[in-house]
C-alpha atoms as a PDB file:
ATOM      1  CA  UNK A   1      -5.022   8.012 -19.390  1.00  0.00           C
ATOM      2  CA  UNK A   2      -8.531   9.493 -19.591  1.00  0.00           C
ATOM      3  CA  UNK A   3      -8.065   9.921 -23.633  1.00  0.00           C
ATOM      4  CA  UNK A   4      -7.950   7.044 -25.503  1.00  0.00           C
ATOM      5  CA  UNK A   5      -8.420   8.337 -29.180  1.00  0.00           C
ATOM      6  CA  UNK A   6      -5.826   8.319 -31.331  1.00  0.00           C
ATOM      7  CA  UNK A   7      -3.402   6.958 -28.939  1.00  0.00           C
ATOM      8  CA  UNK A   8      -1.219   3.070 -29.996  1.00  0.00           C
ATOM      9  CA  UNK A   9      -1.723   0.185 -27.746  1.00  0.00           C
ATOM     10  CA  UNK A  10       0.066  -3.243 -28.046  1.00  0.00           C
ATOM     11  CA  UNK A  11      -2.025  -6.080 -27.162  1.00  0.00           C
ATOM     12  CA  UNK A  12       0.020  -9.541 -26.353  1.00  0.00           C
ATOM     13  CA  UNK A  13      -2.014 -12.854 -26.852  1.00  0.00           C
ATOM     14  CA  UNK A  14      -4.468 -10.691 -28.506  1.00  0.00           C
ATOM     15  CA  UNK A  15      -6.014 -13.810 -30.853  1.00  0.00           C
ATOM     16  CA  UNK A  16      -8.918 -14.960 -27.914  1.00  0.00           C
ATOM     17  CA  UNK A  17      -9.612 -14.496 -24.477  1.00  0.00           C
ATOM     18  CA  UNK A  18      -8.869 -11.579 -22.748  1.00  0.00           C
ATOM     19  CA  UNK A  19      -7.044 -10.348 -25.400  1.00  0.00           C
ATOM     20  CA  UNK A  20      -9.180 -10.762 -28.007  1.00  0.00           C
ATOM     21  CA  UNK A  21     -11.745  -8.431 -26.125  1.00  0.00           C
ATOM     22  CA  UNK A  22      -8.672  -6.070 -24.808  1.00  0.00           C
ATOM     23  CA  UNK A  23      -7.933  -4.836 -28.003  1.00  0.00           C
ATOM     24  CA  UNK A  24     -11.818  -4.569 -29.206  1.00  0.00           C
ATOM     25  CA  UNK A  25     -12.811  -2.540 -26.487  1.00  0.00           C
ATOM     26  CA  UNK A  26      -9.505  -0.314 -26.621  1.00  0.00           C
ATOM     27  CA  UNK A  27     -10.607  -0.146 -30.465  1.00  0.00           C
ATOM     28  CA  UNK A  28     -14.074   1.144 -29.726  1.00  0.00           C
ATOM     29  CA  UNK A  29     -12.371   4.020 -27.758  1.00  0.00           C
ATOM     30  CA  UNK A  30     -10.422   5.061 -30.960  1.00  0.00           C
ATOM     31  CA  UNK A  31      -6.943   3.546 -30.053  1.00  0.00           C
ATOM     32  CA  UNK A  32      -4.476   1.996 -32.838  1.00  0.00           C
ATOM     33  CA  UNK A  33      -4.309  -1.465 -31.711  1.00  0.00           C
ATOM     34  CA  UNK A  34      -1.090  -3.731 -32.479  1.00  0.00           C
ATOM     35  CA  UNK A  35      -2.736  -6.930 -32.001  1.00  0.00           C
ATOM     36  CA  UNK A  36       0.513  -9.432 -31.373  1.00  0.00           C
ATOM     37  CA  UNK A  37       0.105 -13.452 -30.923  1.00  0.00           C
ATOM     38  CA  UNK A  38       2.134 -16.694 -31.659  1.00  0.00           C
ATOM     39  CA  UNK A  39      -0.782 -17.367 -34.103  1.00  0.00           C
ATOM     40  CA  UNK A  40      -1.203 -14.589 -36.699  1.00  0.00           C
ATOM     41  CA  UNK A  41      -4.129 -15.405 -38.421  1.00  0.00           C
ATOM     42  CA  UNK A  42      -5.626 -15.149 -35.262  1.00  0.00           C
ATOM     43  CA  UNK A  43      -4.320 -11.705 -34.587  1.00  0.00           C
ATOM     44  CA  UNK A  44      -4.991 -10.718 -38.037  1.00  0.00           C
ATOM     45  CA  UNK A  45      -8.542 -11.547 -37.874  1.00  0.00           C
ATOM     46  CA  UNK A  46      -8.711  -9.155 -34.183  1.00  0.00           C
ATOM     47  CA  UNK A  47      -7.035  -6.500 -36.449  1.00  0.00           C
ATOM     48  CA  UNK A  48     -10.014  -6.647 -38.973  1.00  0.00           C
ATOM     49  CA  UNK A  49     -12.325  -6.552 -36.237  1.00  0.00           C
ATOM     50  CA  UNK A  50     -10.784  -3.483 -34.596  1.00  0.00           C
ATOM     51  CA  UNK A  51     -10.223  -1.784 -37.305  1.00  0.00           C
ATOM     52  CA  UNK A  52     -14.373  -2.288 -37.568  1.00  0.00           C
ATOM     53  CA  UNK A  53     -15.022  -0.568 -34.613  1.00  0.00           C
ATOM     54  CA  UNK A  54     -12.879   2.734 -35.924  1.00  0.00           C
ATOM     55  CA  UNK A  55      -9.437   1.951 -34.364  1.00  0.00           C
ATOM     56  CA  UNK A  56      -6.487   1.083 -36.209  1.00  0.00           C
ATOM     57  CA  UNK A  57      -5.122  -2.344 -36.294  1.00  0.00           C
ATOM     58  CA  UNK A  58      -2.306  -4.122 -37.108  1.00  0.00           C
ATOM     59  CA  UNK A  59      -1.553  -7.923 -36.597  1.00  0.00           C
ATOM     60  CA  UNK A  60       2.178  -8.811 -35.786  1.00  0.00           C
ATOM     61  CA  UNK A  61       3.223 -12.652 -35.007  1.00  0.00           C
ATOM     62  CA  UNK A  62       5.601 -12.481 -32.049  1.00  0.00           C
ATOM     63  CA  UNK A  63       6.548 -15.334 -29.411  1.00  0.00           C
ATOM     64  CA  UNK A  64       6.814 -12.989 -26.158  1.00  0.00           C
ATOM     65  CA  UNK A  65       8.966 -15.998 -24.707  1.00  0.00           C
ATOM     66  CA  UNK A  66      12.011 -15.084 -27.036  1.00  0.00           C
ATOM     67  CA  UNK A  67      13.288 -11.749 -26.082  1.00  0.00           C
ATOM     68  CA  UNK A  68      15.587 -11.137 -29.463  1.00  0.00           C
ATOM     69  CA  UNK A  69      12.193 -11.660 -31.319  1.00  0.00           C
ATOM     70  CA  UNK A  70      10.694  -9.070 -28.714  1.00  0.00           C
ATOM     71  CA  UNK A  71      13.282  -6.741 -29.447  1.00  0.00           C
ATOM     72  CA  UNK A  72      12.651  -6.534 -33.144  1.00  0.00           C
ATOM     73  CA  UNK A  73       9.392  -6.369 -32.709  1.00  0.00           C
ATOM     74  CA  UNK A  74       9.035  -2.994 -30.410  1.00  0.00           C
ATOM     75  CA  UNK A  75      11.567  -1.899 -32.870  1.00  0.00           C
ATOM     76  CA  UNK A  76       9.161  -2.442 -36.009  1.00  0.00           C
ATOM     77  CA  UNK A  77       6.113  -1.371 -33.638  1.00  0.00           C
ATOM     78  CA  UNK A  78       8.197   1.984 -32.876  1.00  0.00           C
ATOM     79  CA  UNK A  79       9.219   2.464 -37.220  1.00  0.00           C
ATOM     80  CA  UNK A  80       5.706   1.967 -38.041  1.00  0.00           C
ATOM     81  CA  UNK A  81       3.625   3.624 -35.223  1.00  0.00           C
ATOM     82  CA  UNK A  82       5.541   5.454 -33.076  1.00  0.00           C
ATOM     83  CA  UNK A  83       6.215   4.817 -29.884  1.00  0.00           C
ATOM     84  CA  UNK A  84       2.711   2.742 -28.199  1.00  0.00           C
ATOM     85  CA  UNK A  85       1.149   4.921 -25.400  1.00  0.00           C
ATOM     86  CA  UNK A  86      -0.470   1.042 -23.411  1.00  0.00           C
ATOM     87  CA  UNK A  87       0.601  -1.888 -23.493  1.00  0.00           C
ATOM     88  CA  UNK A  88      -1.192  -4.878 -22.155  1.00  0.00           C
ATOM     89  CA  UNK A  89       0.634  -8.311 -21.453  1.00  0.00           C
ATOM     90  CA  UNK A  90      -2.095 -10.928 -22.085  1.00  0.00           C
ATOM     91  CA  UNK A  91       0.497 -13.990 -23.177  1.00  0.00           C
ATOM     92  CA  UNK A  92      -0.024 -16.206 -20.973  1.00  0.00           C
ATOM     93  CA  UNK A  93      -0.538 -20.078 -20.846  1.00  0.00           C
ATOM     94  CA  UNK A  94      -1.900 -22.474 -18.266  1.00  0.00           C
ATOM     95  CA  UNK A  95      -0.400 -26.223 -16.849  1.00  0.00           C
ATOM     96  CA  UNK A  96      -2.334 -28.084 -15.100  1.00  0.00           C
ATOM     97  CA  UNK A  97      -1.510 -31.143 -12.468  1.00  0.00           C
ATOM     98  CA  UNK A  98       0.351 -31.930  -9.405  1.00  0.00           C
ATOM     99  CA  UNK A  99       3.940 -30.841  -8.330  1.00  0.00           C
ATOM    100  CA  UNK A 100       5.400 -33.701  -8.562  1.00  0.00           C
ATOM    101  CA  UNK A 101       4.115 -34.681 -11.972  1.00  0.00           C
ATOM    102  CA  UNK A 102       4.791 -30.921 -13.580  1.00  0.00           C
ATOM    103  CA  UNK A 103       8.118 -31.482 -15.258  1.00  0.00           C
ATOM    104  CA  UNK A 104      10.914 -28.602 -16.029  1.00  0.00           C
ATOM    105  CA  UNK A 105       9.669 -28.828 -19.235  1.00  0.00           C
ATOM    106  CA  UNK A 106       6.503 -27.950 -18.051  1.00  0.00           C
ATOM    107  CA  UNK A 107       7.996 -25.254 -15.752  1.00  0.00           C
ATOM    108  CA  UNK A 108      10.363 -23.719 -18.799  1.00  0.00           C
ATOM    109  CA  UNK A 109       7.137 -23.419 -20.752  1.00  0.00           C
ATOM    110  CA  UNK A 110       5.127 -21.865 -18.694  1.00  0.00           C
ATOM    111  CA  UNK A 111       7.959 -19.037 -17.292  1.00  0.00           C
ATOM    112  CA  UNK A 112       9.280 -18.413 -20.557  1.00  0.00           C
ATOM    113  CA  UNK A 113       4.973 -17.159 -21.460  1.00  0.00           C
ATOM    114  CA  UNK A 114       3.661 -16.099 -18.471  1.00  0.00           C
ATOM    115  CA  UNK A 115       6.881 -14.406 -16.430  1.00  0.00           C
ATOM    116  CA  UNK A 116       9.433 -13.758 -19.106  1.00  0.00           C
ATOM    117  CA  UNK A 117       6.855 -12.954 -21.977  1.00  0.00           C
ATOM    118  CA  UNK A 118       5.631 -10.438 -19.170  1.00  0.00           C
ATOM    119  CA  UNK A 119       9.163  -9.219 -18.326  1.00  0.00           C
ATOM    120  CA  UNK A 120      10.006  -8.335 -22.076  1.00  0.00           C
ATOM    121  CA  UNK A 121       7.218  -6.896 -22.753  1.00  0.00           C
ATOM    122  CA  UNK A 122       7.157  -4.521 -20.193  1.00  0.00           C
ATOM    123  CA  UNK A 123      10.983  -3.765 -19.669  1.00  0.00           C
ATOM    124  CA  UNK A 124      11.345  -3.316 -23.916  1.00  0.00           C
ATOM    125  CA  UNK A 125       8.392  -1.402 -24.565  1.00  0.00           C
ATOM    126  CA  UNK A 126       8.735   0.596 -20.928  1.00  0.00           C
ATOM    127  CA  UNK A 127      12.177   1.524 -22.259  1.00  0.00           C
ATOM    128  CA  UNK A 128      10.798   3.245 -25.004  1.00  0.00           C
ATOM    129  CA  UNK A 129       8.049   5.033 -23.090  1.00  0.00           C
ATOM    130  CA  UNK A 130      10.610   6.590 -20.708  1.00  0.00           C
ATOM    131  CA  UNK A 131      12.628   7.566 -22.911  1.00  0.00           C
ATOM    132  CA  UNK A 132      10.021   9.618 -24.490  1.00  0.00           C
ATOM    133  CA  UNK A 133       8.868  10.804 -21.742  1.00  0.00           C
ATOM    134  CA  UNK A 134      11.941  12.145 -20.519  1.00  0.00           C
ATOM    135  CA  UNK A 135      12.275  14.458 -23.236  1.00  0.00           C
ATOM    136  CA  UNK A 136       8.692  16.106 -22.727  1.00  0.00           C
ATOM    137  CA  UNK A 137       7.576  18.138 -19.812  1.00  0.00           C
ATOM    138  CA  UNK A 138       5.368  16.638 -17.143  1.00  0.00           C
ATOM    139  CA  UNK A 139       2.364  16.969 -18.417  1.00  0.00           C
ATOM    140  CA  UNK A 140       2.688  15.711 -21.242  1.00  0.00           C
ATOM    141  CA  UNK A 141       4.123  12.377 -20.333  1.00  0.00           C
ATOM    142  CA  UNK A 142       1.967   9.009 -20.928  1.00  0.00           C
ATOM    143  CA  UNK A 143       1.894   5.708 -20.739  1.00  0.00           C
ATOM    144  CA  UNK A 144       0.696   2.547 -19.272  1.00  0.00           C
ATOM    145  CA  UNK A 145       1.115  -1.025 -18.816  1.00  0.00           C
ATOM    146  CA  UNK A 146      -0.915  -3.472 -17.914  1.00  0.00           C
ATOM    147  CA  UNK A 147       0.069  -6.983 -17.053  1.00  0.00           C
ATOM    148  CA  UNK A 148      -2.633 -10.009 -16.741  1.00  0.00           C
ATOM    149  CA  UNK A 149      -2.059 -11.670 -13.495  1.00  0.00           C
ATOM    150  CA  UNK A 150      -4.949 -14.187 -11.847  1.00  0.00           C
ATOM    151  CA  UNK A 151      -6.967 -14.322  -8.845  1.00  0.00           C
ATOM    152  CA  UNK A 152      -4.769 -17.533  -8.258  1.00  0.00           C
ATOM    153  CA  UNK A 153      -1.859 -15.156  -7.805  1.00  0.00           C
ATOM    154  CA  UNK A 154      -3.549 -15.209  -4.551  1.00  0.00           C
ATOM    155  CA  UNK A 155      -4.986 -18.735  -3.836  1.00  0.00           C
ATOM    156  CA  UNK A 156      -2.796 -21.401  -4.079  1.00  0.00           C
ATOM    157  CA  UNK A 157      -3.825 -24.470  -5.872  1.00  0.00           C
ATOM    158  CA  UNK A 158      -2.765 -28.245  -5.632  1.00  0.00           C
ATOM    159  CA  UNK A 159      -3.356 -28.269  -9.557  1.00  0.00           C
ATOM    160  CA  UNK A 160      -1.532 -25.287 -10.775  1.00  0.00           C
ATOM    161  CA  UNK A 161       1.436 -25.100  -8.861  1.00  0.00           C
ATOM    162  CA  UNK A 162       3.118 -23.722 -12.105  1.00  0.00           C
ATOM    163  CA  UNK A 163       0.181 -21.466 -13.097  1.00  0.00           C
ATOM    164  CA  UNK A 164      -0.332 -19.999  -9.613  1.00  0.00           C
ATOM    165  CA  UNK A 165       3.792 -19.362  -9.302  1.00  0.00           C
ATOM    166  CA  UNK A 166       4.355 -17.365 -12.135  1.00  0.00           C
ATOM    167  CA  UNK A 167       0.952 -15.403 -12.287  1.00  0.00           C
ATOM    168  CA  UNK A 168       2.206 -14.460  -8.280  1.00  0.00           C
ATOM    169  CA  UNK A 169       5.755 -13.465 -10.088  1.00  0.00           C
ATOM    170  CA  UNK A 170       3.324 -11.087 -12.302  1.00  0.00           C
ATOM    171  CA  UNK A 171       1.773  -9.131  -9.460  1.00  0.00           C
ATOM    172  CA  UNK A 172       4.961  -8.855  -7.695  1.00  0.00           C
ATOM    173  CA  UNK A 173       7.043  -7.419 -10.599  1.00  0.00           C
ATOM    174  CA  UNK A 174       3.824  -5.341 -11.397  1.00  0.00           C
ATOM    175  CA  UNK A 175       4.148  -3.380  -7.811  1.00  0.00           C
ATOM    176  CA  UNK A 176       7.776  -3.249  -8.303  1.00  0.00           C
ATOM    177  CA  UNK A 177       7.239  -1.687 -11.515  1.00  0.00           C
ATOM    178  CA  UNK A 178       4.852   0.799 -10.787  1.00  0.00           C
ATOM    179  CA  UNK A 179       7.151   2.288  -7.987  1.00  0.00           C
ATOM    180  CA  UNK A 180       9.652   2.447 -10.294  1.00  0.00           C
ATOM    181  CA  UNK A 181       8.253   3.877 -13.522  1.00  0.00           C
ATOM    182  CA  UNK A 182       6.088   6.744 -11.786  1.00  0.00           C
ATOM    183  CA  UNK A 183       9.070   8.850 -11.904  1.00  0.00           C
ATOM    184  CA  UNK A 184       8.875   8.610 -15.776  1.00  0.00           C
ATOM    185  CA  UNK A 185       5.326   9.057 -15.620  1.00  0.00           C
ATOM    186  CA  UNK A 186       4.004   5.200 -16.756  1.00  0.00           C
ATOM    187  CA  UNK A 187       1.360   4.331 -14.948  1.00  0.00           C
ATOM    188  CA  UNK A 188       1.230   0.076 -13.994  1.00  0.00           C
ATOM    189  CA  UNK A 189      -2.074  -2.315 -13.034  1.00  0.00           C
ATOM    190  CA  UNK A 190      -1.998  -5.574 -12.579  1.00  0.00           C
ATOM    191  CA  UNK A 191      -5.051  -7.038 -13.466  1.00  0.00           C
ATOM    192  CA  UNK A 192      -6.459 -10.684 -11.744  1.00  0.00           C
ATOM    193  CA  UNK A 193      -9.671 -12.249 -12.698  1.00  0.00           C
ATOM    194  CA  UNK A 194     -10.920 -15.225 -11.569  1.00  0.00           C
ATOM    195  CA  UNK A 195     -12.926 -17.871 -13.718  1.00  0.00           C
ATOM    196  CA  UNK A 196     -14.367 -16.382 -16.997  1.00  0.00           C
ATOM    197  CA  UNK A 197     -15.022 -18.357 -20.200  1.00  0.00           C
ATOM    198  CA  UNK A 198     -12.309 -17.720 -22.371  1.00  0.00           C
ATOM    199  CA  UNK A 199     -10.546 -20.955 -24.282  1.00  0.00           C
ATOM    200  CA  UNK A 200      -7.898 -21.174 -21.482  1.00  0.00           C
ATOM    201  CA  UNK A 201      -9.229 -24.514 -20.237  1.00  0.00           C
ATOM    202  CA  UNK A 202      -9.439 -26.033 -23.536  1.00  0.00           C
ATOM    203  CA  UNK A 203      -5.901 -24.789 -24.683  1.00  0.00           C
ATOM    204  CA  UNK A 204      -4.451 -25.607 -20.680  1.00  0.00           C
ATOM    205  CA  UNK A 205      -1.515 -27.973 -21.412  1.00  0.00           C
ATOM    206  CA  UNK A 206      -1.477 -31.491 -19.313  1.00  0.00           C
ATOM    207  CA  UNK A 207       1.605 -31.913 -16.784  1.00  0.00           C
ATOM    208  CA  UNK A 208       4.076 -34.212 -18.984  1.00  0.00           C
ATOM    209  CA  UNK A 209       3.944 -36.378 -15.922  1.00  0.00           C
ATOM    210  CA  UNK A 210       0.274 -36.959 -15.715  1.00  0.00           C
ATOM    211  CA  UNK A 211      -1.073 -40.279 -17.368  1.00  0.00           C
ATOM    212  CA  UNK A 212      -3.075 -39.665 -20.296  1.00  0.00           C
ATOM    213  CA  UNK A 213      -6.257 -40.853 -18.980  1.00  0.00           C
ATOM    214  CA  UNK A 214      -5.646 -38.478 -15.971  1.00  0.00           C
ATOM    215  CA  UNK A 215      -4.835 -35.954 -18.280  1.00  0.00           C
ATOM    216  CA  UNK A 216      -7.836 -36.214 -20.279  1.00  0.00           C
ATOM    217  CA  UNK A 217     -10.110 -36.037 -16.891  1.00  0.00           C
ATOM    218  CA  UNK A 218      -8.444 -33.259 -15.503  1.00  0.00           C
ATOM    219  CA  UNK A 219      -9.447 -31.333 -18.855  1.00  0.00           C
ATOM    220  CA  UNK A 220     -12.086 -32.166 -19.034  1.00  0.00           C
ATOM    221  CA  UNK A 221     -13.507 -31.238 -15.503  1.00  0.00           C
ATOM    222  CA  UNK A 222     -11.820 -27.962 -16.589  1.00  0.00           C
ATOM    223  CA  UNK A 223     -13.934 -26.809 -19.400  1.00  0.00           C
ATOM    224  CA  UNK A 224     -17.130 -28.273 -17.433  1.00  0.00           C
ATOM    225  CA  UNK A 225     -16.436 -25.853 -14.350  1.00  0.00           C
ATOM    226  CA  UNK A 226     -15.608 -22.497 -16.761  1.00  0.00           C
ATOM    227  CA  UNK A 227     -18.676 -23.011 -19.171  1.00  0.00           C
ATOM    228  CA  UNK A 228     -20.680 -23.553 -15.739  1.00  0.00           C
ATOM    229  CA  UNK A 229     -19.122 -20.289 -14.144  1.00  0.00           C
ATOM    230  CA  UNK A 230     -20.207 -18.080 -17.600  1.00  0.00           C
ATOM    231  CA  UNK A 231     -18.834 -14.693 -17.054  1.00  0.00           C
ATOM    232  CA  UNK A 232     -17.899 -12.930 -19.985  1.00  0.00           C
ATOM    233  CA  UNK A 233     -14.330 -11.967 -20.646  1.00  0.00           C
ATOM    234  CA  UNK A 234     -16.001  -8.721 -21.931  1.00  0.00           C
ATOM    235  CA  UNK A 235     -16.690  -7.419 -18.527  1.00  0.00           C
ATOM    236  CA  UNK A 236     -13.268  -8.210 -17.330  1.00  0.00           C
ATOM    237  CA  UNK A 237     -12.041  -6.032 -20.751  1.00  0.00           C
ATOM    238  CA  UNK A 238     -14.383  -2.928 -19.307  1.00  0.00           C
ATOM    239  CA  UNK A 239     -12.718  -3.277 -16.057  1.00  0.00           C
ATOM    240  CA  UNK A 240      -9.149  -3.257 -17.755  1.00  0.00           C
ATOM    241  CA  UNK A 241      -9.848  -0.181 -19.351  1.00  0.00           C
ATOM    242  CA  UNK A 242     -11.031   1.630 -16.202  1.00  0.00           C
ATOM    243  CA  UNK A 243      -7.987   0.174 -14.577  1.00  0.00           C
ATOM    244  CA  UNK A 244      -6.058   2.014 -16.927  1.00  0.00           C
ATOM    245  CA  UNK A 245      -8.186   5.459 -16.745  1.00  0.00           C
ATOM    246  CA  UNK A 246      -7.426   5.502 -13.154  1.00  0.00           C
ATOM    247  CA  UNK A 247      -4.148   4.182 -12.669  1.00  0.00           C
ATOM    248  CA  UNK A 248      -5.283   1.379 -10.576  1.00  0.00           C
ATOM    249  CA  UNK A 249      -2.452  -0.989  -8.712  1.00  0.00           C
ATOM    250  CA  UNK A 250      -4.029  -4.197  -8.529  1.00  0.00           C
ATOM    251  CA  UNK A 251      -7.398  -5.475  -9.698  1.00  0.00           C
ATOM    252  CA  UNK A 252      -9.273  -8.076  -8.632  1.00  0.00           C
ATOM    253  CA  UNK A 253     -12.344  -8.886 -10.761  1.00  0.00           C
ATOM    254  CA  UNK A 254     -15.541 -11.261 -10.379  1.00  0.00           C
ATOM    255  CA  UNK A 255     -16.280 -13.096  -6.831  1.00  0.00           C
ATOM    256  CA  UNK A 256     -13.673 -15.597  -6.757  1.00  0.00           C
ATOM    257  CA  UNK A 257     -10.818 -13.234  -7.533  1.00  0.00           C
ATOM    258  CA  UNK A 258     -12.368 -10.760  -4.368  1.00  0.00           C
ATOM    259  CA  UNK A 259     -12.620 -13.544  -2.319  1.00  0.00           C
ATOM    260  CA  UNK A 260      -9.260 -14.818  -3.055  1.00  0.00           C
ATOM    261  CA  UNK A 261      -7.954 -12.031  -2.486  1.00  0.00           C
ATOM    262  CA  UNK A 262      -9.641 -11.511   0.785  1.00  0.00           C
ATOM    263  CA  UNK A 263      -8.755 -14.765   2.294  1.00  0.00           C
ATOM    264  CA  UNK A 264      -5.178 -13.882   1.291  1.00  0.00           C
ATOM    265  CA  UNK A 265      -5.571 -11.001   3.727  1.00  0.00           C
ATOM    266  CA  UNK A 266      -7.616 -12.145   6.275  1.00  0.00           C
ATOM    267  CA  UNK A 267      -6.644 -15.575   6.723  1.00  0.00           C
ATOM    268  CA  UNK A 268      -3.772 -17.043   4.770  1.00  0.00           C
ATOM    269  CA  UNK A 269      -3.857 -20.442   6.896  1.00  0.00           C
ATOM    270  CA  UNK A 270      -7.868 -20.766   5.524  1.00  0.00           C
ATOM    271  CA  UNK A 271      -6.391 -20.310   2.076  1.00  0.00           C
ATOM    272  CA  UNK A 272      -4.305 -23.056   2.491  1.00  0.00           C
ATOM    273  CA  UNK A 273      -6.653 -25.157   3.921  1.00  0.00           C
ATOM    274  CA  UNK A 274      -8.843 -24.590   0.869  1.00  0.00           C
ATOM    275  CA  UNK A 275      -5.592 -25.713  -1.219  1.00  0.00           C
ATOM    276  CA  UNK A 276      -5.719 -29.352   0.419  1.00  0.00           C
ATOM    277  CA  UNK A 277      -8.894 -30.147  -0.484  1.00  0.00           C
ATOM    278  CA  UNK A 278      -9.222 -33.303  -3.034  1.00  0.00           C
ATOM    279  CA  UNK A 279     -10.031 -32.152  -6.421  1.00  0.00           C
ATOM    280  CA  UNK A 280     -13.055 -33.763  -8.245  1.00  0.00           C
ATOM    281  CA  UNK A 281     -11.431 -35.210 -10.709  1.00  0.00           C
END
């Protein structure tokens, strides 16, 4: 997709973070953006702002964990705008703490948002796109998909068992996807930054298990280490976007998501090493 102007793209989670700055760059290169989130106002309010920078917007509130509710909501995306030409699935939440004290709670939260969320999104909306597509010639066939894994897809991490499971279960389903939508000509990158200051650590649920005074240190040592770390979600945005102009598989963006990815490759056993080692807090 080297064209971006006048073209739809559904943003999930598109209230903050990566979202937030996913639909506002998409914006500035004259796409429609369908800004989506469980909080409305908050997608609202990244409408506005797109629609500022001379895209379209439109705010919808959808929970990407319910699939019914994902249903009707391609289905009103497709009445209103047409079937979108990207799609980028942001949704994603974070919980934090050991194994043992992440409950299946915990766990049901965090696969319904970051696997499932990314599983409708993609299957619903990648149904529409190939059908479409099958009906035009080759050349005329688009679409893309982008789905917001993490560098600790790659690293595991005695803290984020949960987190690092399901953001794995992204870039896995993202390779199988891409194999399997070229033939309908839908391009798929998976995209996996490391630290960047977004509100993730402030808005990272606890492990149920964890005591609250645990809890609250854990957090707390959170938001200290991403406000120290102080790369802008912007630049992981601008490499989204190129990730989509040239098709790219996987992305890994800033040094800790190249060097977790790295290790991965060179030297699993150092990786988990690196997992074993006591936390700070």
């Amino acid at each position: 997709m080297k064209d971006f102007r006048n073209r739809t793209a559904v943003v999930t989670g598109a209230a903050s973070g990566f979202g937030l700055v996913t639909s506002l760059a998409l914006a500035e290169r004259g796409m429609n953006v369908i800004a989506a989130d469980i909080d409305l106002e908050g997608a609202e309010r990244t409408a506005v702002r797109a629609k500022a920078l001379g895209g379209g917007g439109s705010a919808y509130r959808v929970d990407v964990a319910d699939t019914a509710a994902m249903e009707e909501f391609a289905a009103a995306v497709a009445e209103a705008h047409g079937v979108p030409d990207l799609v980028v699935n942001n949704a994603g939440i974070a919980v934090m703490g050991p194994f043992l004290e992440t409950t299946a709670e915990d766990w049901d939260a965090i696969i319904g948002v970051n696997l499932t969320g990314v599983v409708n999104g993609s299957r619903i909306f990648g149904r529409q796109m190939a059908e479409r597509n099958r009906s035009l010639p080759k050349a005329r066939r688009t679409g893309h998909i982008v789905n917001i894994a993490s560098a600790a897809s790659y690293q595991p991490v005695r803290s984020l068992p949960s987190y690092c499971t399901t953001k794995a279960a992204v870039r896995m389903l993202s390779e199988c996807m891409r194999a399997d939508l070229a033939r309908d000509g839908i391009g798929v990158s998976c995209i996996c930054p490391g630290f960047s200051g977004t509100n993730i650590a402030k808005n990272t649920r606890m492990a149920s298990g964890l005591s609250e005074e645990k809890a609250a240190r854990i957090k707390r040592w959170s938001e200290v280490g991403l406000r120290l770390r102080r790369y802008p979600p912007e630049k992981v945005a601008a490499r989204i976007v190129k990730a989509i102009e040239r098709n790219e598989a996987v992305v890994s963006i800033n040094f800790e998501g190249h060097l977790s990815h790295l290790v991965s490759r060179v030297s699993p056993s150092l990786g988990r090493l690196i997992a074993r080692a006591p936390a700070p807090f």
